[in-house]
Protein backbone atom coordinates (compact mmCIF):
# COMPACT_ATOMS: atom_id res chain seq x y z
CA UNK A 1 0.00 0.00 0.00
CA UNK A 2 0.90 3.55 -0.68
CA UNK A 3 1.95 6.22 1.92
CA UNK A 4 0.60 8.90 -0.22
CA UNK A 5 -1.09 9.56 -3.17
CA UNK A 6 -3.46 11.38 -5.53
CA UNK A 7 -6.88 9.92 -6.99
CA UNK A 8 -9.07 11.35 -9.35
CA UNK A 9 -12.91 10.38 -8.03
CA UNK A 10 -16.44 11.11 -10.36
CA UNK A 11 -19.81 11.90 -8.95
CA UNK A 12 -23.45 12.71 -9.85
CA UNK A 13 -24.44 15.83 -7.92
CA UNK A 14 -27.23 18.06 -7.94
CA UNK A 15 -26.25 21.66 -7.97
CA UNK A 16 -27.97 24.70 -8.48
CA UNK A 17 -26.60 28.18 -11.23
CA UNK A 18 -28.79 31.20 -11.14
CA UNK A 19 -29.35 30.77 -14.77
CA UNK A 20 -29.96 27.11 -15.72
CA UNK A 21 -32.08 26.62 -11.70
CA UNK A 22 -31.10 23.15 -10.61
CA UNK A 23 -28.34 21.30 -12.25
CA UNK A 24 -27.54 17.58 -12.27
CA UNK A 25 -23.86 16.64 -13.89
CA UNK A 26 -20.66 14.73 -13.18
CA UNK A 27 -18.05 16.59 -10.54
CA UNK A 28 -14.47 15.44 -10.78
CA UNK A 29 -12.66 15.57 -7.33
CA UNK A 30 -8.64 15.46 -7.32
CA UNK A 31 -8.10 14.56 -3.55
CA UNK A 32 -4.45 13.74 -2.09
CA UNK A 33 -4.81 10.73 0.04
CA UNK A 34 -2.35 9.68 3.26
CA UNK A 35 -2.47 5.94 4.28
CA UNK A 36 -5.70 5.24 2.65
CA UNK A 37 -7.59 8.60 4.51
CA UNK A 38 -8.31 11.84 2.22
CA UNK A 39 -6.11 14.52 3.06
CA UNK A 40 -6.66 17.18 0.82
CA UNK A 41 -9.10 18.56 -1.85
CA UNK A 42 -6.44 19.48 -4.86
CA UNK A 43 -8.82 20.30 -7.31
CA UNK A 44 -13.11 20.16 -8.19
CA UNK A 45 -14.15 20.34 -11.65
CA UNK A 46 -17.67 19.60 -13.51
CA UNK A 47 -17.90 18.74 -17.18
CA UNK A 48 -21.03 20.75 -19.32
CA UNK A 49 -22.79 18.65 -21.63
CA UNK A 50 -21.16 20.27 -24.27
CA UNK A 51 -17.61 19.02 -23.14
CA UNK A 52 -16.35 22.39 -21.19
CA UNK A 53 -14.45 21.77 -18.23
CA UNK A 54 -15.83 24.79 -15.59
CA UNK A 55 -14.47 25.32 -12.31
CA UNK A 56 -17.15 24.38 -9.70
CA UNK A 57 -17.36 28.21 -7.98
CA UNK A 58 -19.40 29.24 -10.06
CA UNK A 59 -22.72 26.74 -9.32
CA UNK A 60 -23.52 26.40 -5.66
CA UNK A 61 -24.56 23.45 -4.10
CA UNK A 62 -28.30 21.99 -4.16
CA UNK A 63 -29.56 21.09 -0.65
């Protein structure tokens, strides 16, 4: 087993942009991992439908 590394994980969550209402698409989390335990979030992406790889800031998260 690895002391450290990095794994790239896909979900399905339902988020929410003032434009489009609510919003349910695939967000990419790049997490840094330390004897099996996440350690750190690295990086969170979405992809749009159209292929366009967008920062998740900009939709906020549907409760």
């Amino acid at each position: 087993m690895k002391i450290l590394y990095i794994k790239r994980e896909t979900t399905y969550e339902k988020r929410h942009s003032i434009k489009m209402g609510e919003l349910t698409t695939k967000v990419t989390y790049i997490r840094k991992y330390l004897f099996g335990l996440p350690v750190k979030t690295l990086h969170k992406y979405r992809e749009t439908y159209y292929g366009e790889v967008k920062d998740c800031s900009d939709c906020m998260l549907f409760v």
